[in-house]
N, C-alpha and C. Protein backbone atom coordinates (compact mmCIF):
# COMPACT_ATOMS: atom_id res chain seq x y z
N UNK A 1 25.61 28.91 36.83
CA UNK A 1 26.58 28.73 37.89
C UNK A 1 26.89 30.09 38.51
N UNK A 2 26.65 30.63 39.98
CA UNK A 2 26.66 31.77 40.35
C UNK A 2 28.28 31.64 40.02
N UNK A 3 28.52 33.14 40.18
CA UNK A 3 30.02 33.39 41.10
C UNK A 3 30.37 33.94 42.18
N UNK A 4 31.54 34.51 42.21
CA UNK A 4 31.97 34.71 43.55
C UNK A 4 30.81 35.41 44.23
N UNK A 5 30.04 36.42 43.83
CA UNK A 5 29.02 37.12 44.40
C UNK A 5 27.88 36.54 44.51
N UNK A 6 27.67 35.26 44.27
CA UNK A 6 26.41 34.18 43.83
C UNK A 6 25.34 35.09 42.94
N UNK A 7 25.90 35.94 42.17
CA UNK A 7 24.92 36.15 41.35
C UNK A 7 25.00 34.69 39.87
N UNK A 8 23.95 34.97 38.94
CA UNK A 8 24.16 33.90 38.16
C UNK A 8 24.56 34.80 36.59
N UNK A 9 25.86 34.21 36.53
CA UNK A 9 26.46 34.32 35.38
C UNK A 9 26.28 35.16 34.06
N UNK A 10 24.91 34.21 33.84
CA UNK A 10 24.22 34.85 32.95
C UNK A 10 23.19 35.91 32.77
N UNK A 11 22.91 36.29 33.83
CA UNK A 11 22.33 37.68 34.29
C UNK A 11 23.72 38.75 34.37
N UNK A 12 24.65 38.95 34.62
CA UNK A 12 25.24 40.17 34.96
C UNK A 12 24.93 41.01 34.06
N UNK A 13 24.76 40.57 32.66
CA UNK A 13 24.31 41.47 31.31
C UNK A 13 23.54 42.78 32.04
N UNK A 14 22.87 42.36 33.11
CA UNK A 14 21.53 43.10 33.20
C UNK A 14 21.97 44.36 34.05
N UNK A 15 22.87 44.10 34.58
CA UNK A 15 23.85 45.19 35.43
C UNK A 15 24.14 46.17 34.55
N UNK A 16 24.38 46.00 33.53
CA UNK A 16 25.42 47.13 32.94
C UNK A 16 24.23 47.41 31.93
N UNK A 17 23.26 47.47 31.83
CA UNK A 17 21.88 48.16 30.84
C UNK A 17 22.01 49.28 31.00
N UNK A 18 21.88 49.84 29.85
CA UNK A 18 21.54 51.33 30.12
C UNK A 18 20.42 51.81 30.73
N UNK A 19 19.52 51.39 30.51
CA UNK A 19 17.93 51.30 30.81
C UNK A 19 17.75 50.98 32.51
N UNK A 20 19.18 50.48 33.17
CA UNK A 20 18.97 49.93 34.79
C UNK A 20 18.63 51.41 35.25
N UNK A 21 17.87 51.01 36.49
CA UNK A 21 17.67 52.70 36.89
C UNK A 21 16.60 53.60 36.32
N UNK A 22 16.19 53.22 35.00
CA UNK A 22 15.00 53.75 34.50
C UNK A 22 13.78 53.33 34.85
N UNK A 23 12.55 54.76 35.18
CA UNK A 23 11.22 54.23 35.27
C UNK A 23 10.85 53.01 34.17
N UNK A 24 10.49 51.44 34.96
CA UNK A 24 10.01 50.73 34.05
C UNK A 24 8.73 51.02 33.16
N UNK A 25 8.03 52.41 33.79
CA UNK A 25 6.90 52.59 32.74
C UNK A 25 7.40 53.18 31.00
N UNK A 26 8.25 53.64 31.48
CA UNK A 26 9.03 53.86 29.43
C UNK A 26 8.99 52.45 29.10
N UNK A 27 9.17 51.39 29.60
CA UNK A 27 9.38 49.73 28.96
C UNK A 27 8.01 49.28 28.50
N UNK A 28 7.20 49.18 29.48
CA UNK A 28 6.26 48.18 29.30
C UNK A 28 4.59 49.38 29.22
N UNK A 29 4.15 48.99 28.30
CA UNK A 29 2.75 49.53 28.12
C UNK A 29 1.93 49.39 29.00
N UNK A 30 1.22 50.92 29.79
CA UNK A 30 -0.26 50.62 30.72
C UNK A 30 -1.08 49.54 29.91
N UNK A 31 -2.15 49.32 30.40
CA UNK A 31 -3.12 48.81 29.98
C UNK A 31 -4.32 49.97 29.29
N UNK A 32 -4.37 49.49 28.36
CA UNK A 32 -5.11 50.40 27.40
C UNK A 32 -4.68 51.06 26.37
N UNK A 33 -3.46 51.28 26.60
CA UNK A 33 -2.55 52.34 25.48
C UNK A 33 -2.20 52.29 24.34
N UNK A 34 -2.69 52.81 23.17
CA UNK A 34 -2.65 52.64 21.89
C UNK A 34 -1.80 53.76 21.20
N UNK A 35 -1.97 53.64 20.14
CA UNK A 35 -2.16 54.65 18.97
C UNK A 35 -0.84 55.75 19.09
N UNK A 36 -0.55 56.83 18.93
CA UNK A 36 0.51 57.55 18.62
C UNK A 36 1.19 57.52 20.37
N UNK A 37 0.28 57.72 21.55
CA UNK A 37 1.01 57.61 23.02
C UNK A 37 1.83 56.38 22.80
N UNK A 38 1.43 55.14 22.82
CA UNK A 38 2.16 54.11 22.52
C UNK A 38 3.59 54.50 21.81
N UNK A 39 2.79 54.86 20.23
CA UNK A 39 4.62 54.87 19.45
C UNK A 39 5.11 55.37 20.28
N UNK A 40 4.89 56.35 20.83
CA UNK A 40 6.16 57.45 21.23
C UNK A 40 7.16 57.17 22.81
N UNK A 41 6.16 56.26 23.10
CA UNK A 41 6.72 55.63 24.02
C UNK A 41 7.66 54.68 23.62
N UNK A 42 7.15 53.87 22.74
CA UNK A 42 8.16 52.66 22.55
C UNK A 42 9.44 53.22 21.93
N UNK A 43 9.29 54.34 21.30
CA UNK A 43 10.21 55.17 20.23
C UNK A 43 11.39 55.73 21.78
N UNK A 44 10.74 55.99 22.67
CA UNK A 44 11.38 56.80 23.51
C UNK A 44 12.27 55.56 24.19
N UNK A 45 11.58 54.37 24.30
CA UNK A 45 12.64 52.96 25.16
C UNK A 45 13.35 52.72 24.16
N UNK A 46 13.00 52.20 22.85
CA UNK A 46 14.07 52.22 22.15
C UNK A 46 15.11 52.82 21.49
N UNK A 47 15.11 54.23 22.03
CA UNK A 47 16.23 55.32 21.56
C UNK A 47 17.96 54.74 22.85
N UNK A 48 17.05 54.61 24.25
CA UNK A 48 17.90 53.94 25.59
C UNK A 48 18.79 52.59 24.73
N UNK A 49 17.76 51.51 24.34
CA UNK A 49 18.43 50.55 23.61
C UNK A 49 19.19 50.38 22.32
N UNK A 50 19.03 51.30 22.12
CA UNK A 50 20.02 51.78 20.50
C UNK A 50 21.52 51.92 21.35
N UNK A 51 21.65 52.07 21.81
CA UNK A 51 23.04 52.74 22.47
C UNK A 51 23.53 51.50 23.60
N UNK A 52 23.38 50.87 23.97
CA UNK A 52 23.21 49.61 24.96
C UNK A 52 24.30 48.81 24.92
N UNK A 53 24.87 48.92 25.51
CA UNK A 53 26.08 47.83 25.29
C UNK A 53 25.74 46.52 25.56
N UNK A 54 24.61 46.17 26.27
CA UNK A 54 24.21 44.83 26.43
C UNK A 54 22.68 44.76 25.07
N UNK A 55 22.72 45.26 24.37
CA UNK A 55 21.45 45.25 23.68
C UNK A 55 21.70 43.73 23.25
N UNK A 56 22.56 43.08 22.08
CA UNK A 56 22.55 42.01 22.54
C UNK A 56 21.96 41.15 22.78
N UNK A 57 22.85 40.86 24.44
CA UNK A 57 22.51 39.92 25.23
C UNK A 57 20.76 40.42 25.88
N UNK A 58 20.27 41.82 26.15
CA UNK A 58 18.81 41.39 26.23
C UNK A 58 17.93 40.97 25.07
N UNK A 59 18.22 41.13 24.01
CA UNK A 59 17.66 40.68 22.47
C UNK A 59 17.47 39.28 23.27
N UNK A 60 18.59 38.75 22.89
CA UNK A 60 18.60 36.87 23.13
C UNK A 60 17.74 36.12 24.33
N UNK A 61 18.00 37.06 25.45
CA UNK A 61 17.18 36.84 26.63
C UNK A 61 15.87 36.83 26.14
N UNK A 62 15.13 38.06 25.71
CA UNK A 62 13.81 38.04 25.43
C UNK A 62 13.29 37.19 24.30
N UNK A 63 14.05 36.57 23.79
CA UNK A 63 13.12 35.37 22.66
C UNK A 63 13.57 34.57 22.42
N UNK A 64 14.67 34.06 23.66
CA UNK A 64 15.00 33.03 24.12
C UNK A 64 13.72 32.39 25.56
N UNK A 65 13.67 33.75 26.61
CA UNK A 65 12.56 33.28 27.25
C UNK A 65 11.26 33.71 26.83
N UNK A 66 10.83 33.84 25.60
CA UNK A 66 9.82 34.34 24.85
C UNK A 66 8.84 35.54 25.57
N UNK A 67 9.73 36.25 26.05
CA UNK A 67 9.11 37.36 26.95
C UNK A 67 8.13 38.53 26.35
N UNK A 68 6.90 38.43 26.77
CA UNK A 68 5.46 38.63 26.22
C UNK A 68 5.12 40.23 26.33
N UNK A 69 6.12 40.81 27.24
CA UNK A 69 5.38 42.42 27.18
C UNK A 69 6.64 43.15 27.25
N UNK A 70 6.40 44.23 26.76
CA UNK A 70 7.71 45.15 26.93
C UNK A 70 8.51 45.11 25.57
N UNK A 71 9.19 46.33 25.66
CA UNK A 71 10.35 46.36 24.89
C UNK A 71 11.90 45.89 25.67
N UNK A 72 12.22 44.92 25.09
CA UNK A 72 13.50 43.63 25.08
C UNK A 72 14.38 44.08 23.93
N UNK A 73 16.23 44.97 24.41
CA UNK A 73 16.48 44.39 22.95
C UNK A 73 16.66 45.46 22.30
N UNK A 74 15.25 46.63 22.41
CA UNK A 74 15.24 47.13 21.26
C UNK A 74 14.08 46.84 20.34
N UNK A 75 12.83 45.27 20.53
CA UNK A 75 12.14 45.29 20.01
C UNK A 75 10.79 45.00 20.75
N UNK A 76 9.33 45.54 20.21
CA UNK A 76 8.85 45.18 20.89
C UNK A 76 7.83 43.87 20.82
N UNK A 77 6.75 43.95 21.63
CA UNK A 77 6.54 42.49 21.71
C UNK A 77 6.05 41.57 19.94
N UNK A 78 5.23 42.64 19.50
CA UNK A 78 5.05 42.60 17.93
C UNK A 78 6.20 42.32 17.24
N UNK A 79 7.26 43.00 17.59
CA UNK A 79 8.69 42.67 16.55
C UNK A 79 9.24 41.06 17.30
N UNK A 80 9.40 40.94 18.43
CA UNK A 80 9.30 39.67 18.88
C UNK A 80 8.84 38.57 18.06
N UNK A 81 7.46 38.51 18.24
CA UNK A 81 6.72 37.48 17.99
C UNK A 81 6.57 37.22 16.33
N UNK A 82 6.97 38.65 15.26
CA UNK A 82 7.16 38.54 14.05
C UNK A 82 8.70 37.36 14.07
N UNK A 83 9.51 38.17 14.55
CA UNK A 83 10.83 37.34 14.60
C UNK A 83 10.80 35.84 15.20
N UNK A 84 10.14 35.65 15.43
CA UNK A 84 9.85 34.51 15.91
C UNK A 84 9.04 33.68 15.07
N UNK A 85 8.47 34.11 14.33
CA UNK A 85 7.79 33.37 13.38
C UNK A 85 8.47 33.34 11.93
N UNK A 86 9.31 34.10 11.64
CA UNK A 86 9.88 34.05 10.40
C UNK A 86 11.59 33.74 10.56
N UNK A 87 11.83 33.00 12.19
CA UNK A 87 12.68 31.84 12.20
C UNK A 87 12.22 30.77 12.94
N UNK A 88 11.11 30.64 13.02
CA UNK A 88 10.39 29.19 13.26
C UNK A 88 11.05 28.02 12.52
N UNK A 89 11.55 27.21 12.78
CA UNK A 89 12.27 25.85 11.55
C UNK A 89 10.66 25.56 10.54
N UNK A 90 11.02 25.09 9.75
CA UNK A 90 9.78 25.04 8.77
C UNK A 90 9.38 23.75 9.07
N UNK A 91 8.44 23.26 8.76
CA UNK A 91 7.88 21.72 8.95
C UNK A 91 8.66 20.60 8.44
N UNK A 92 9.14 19.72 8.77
CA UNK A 92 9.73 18.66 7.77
C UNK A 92 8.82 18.38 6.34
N UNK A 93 9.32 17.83 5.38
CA UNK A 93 8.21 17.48 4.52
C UNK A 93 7.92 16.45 4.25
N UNK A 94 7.32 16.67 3.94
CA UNK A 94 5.91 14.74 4.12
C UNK A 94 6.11 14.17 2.50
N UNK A 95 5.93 13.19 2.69
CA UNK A 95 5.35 12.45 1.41
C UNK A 95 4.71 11.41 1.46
N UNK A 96 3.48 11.90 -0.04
CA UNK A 96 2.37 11.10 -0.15
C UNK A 96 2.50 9.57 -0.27
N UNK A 97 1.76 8.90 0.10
CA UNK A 97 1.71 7.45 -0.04
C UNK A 97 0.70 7.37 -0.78
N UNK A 98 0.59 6.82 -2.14
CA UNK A 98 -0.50 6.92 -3.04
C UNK A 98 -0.82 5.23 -2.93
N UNK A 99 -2.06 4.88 -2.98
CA UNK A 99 -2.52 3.62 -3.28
C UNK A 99 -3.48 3.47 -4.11
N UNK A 100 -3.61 2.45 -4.52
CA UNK A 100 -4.99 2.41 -5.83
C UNK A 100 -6.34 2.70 -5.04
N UNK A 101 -6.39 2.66 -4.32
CA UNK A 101 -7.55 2.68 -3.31
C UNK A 101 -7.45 3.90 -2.39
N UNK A 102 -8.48 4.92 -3.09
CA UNK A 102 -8.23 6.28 -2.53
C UNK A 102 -8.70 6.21 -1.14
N UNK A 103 -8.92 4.90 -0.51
CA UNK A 103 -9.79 5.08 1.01
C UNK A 103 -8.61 4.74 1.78
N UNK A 104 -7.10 4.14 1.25
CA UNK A 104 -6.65 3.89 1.83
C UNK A 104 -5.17 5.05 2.22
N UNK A 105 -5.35 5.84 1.28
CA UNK A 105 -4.18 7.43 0.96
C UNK A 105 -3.79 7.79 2.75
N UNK A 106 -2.68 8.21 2.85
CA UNK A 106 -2.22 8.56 3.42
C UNK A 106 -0.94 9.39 3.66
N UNK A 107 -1.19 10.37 4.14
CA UNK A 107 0.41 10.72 4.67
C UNK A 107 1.48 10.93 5.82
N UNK A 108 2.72 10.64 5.38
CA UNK A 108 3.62 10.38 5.96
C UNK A 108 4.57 10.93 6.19
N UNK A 109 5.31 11.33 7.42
CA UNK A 109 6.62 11.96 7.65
C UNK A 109 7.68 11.01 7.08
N UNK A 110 8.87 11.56 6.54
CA UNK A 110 10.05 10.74 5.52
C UNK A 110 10.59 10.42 7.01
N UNK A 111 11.57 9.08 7.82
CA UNK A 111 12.49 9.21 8.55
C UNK A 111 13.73 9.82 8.50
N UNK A 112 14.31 10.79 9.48
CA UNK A 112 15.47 11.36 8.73
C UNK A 112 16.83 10.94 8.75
């Protein structure tokens, strides 16, 4: 829902970044860039986001909209996509349906 300024609500976060105003090349990796240039880059965006009063609200943004490049937050896309997998909900668990007739075995989701 914008407001009075029709901006939307949930963006203003992005106003008050520390990082607004900064070359986006400290954020997001050229193409090609590895190895210690990399760390020191990402080391260098995330020193800006250590201090952030919206760090936060861009955390949530970026793995809420599962945002694929860049440092978000404070983390980058690797710390993302780890975090994202080690709060994935886990699978429901199944149980076996055993029958005398191993041609007929199957399994099944429990209803919850």
């Amino acid at each position: 829902m914008p407001d009075q300024f029709h901006r939307p609500l949930d963006r203003d976060w992005q106003h008050r970044a520390l990082c607004r105003g900064t070359d986006t090349d400290l954020f997001f990796s050229p193409d090609g860039e590895r190895g210690n240039v990399r760390a020191r880059r990402e080391r260098a965006a995330k020193q800006i986001c250590q201090d952030c009063p919206v760090l936060d609200n861009c955390r949530a943004h970026a793995l809420t909209a599962t945002e694929s490049y860049g440092i978000w937050g404070g983390m980058s896309e690797t710390e993302r996509a780890r975090h994202a997998r080690r709060t994935r909900r886990p699978a429901r668990p199944r149980e076996c349906v055993v029958s005398p007739d191993p041609l007929t075995w199957r399994i099944r989701t429990p209803k919850a």
